[in-house]
C-alpha atoms as a PDB file:
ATOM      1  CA  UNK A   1     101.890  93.429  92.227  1.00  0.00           C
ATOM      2  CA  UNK A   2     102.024  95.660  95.412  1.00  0.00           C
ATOM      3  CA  UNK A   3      99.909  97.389  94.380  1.00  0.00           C
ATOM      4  CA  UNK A   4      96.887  95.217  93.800  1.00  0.00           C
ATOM      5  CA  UNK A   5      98.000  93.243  97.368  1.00  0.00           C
ATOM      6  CA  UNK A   6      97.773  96.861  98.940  1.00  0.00           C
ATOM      7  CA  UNK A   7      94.485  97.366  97.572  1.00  0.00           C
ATOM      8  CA  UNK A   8      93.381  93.814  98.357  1.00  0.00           C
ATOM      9  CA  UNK A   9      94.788  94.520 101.887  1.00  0.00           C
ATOM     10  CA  UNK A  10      92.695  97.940 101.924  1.00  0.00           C
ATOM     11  CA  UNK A  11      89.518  96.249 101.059  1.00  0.00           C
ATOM     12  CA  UNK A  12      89.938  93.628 103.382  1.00  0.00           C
ATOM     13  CA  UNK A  13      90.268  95.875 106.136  1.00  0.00           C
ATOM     14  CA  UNK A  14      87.469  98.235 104.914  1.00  0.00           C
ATOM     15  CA  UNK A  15      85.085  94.912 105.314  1.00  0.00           C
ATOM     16  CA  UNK A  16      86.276  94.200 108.323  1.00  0.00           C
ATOM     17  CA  UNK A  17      85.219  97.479 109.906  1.00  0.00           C
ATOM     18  CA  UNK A  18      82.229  97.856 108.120  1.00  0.00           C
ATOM     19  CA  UNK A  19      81.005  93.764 109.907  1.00  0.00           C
ATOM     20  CA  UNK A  20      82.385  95.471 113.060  1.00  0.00           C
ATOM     21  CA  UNK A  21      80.517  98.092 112.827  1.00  0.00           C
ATOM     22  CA  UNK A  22      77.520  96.463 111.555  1.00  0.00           C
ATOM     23  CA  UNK A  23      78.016  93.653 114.817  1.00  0.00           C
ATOM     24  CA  UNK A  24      78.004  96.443 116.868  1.00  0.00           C
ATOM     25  CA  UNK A  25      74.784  97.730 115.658  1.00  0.00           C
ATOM     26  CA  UNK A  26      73.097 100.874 117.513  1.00  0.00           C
ATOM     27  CA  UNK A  27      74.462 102.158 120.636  1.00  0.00           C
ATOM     28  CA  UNK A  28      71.236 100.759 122.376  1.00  0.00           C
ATOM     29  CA  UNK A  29      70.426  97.943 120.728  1.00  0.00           C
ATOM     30  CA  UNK A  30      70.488  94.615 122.626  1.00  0.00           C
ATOM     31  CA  UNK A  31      73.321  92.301 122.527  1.00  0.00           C
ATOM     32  CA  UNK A  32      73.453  90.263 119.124  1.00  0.00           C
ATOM     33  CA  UNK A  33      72.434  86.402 119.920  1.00  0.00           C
ATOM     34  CA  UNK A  34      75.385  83.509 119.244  1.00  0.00           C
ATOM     35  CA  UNK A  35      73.317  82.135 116.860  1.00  0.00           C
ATOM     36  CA  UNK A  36      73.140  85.518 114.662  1.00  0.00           C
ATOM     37  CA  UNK A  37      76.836  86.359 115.017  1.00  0.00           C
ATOM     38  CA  UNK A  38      77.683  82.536 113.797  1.00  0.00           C
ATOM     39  CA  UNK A  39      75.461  82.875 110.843  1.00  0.00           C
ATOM     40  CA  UNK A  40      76.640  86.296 109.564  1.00  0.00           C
ATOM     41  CA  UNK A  41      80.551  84.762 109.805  1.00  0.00           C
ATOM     42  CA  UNK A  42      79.042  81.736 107.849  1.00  0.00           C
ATOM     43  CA  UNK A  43      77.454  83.607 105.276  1.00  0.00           C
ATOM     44  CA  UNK A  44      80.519  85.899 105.045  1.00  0.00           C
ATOM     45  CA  UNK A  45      82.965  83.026 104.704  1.00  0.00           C
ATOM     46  CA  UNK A  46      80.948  81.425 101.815  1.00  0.00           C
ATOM     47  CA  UNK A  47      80.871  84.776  99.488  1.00  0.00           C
ATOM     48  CA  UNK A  48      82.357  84.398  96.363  1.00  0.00           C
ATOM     49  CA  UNK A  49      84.489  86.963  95.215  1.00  0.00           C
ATOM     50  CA  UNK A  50      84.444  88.008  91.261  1.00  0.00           C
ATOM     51  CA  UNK A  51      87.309  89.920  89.813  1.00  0.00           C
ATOM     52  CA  UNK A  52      87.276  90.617  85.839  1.00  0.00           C
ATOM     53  CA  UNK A  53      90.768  91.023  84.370  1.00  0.00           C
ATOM     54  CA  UNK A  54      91.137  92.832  80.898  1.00  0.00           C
ATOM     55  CA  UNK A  55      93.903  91.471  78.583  1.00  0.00           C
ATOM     56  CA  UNK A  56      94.168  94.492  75.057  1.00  0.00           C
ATOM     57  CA  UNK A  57      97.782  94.005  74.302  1.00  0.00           C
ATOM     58  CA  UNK A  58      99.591  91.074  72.205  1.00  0.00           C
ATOM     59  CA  UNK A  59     102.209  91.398  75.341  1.00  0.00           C
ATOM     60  CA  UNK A  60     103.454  88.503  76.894  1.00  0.00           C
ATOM     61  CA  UNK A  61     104.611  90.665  79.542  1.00  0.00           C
ATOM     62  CA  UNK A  62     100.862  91.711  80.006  1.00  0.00           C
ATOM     63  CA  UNK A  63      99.296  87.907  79.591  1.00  0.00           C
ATOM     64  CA  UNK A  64     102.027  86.897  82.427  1.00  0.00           C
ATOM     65  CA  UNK A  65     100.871  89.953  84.402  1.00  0.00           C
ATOM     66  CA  UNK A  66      97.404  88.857  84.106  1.00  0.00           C
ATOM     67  CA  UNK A  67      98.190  85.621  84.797  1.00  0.00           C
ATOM     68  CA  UNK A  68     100.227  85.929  88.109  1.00  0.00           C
ATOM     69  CA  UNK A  69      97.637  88.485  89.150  1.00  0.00           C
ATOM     70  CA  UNK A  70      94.726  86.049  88.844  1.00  0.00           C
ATOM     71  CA  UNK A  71      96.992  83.168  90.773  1.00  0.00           C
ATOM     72  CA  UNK A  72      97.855  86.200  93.410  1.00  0.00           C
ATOM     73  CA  UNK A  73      94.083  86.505  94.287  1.00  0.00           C
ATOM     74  CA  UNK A  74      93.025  83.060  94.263  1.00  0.00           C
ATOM     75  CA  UNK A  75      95.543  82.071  96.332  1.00  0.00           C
ATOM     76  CA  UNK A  76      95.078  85.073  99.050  1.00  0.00           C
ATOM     77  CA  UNK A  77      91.414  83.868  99.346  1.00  0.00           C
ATOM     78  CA  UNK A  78      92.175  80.358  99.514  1.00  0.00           C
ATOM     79  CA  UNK A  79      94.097  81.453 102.384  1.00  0.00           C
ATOM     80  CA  UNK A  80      91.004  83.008 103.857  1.00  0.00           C
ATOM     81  CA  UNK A  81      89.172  79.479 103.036  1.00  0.00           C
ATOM     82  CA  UNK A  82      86.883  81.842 101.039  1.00  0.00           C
ATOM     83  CA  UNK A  83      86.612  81.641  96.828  1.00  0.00           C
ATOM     84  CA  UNK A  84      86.694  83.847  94.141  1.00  0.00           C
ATOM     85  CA  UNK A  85      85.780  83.657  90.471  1.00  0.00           C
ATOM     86  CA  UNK A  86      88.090  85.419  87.918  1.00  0.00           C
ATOM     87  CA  UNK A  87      87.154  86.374  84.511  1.00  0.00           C
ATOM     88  CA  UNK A  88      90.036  86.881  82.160  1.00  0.00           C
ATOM     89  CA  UNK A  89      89.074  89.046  79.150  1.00  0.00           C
ATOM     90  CA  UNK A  90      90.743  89.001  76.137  1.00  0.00           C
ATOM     91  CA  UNK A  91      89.546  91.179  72.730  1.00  0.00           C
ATOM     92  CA  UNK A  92      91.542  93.099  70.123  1.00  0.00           C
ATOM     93  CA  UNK A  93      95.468  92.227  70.225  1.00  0.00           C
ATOM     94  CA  UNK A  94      95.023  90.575  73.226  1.00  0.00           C
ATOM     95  CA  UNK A  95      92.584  87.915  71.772  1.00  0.00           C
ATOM     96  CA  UNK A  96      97.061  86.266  70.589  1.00  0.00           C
ATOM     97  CA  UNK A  97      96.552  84.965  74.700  1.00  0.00           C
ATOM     98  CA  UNK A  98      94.010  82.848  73.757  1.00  0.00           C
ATOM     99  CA  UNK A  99      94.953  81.755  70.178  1.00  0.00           C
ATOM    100  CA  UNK A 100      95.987  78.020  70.042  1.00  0.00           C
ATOM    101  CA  UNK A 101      98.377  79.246  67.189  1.00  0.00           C
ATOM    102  CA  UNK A 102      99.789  82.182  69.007  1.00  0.00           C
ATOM    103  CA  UNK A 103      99.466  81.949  73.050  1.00  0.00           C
ATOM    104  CA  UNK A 104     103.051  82.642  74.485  1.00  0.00           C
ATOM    105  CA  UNK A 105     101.033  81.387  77.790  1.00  0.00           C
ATOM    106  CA  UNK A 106      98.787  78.397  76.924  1.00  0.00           C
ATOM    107  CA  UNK A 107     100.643  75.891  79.270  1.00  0.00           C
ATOM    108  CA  UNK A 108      99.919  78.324  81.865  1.00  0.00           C
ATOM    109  CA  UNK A 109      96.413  78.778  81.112  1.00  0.00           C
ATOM    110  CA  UNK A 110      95.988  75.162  80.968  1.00  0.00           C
ATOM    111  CA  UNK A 111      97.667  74.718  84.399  1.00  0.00           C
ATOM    112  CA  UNK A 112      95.690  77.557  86.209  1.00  0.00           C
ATOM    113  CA  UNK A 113      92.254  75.961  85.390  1.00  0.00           C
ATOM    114  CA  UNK A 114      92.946  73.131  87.501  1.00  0.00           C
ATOM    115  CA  UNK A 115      94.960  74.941  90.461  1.00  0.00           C
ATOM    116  CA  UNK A 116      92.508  76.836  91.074  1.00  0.00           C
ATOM    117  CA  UNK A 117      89.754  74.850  92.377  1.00  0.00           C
ATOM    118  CA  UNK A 118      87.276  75.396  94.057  1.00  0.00           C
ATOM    119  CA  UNK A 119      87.468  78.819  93.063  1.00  0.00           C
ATOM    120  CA  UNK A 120      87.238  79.186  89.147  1.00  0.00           C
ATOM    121  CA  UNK A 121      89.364  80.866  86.631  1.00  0.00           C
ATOM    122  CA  UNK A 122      87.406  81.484  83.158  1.00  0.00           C
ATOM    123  CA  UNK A 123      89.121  82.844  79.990  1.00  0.00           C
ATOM    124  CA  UNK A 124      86.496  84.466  77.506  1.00  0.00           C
ATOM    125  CA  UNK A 125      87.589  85.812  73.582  1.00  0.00           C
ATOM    126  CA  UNK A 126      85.714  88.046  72.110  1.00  0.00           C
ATOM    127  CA  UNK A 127      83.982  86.834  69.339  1.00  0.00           C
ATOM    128  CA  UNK A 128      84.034  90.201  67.379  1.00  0.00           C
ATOM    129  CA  UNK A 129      87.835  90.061  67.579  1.00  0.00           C
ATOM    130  CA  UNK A 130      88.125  86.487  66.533  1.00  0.00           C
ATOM    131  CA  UNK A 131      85.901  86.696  63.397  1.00  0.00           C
ATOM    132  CA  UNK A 132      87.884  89.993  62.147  1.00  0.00           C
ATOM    133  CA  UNK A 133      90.988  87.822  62.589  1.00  0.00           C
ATOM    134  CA  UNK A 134      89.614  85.587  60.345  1.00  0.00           C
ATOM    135  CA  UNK A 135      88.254  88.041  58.054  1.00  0.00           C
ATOM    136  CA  UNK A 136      91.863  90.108  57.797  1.00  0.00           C
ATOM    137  CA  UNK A 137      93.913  86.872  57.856  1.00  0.00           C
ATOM    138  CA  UNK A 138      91.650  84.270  55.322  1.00  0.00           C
ATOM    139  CA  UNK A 139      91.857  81.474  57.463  1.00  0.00           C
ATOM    140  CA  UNK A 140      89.294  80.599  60.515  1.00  0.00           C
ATOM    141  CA  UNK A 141      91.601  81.340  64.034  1.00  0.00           C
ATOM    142  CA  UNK A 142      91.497  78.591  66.687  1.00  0.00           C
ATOM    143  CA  UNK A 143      90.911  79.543  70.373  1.00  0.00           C
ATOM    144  CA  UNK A 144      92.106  77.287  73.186  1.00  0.00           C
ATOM    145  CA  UNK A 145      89.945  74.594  74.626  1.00  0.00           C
ATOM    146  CA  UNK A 146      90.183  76.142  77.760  1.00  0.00           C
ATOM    147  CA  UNK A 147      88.576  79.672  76.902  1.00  0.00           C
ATOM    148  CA  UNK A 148      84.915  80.321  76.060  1.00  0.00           C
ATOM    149  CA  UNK A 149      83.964  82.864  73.295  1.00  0.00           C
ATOM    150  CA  UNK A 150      81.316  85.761  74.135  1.00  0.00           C
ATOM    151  CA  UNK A 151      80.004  88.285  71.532  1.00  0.00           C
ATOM    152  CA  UNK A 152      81.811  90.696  72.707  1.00  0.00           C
ATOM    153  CA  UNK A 153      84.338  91.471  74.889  1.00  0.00           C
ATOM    154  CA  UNK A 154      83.588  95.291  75.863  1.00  0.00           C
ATOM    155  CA  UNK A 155      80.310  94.257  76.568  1.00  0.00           C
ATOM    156  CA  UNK A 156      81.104  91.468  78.272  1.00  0.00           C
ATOM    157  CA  UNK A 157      83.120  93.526  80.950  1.00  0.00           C
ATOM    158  CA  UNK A 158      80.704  96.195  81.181  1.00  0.00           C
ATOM    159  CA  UNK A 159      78.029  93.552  81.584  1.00  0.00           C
ATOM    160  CA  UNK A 160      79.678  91.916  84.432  1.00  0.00           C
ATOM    161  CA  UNK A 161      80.834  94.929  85.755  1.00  0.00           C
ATOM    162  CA  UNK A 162      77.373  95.857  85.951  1.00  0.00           C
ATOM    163  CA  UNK A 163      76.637  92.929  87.993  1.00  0.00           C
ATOM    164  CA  UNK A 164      79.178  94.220  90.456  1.00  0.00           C
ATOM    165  CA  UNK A 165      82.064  92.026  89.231  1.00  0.00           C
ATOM    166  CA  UNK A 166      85.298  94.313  90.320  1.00  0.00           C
ATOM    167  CA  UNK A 167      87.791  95.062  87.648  1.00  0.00           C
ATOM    168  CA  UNK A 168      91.325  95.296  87.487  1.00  0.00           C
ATOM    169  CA  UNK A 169      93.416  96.117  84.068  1.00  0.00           C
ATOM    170  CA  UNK A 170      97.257  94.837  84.211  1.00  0.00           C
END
């Protein structure tokens, strides 16, 4: 938990040098208009943040983890008045989070979709995992209402991560 505040902390301050710097511009540039400035802090004020968070382990320990970590970030950048989207990713043993026969979390699931508005909390299952459930175990697996299934979820996280969707691993 420290750890990811420390980072969070890290980048924070890492932006705000790098809009310093860029405010600053060139040593002999003119002076930057009100009107630029004012736009620059609106448009950095209304970025949405994106943070993927991979779930492998049938660990309530590790769902929790996830969990409090996702409610950690949304509410630092609610704070901020800015948003952030979080992806959590569940495949292989850690598909049992999203389970409705086997979630030790599913109350808080439930609860953290509507806390965290405006920013948004998605839960995705990977497909791949669910249908070899299903295969090994002879009987189809529900998933909760609240999660959305994707093909896969390896590719799913290097997809996003591709789209420059930052990624964290409890």
């Amino acid at each position: 938990m420290r750890n990811l505040l420390f980072r969070l902390l890290v980048v924070a301050a890492a932006q705000t040098l790098t809009l310093s710097a860029m405010a600053a511009g060139p040593k002999n540039a003119a002076p930057e208009s009100p009107k630029n400035a004012a736009s620059e802090r609106k448009a950095a004020s209304e970025k949405v943040h994106r943070l993927l968070i991979h779930v492998d382990q049938n660990d309530p320990a590790v769902m929790n983890l996830a969990l409090n970590n996702a409610t950690n970030v949304v509410e630092y950048y609610r704070s901020k008045g800015q948003n952030v989207a979080v992806d959590v990713v569940t495949y292989g043993p850690g598909l049992h989070m999203l389970r409705a026969d086997t979630s030790p979390v599913q109350d808080r699931i439930r609860q953290m979709k509507d806390v965290a508005f405006p920013s948004t909390v998605q839960f995705s299952a990977c497909n791949n995992t669910k249908e070899g459930m299903e295969k090994k175990e002879g009987h189809p697996v529900g998933i909760l209402p609240d999660a959305v299934l994707v093909p896969s979820g390896v590719v799913h996280l290097m997809e996003m991560q591709e789209k420059g969707w930052a990624y964290i691993r409890p």
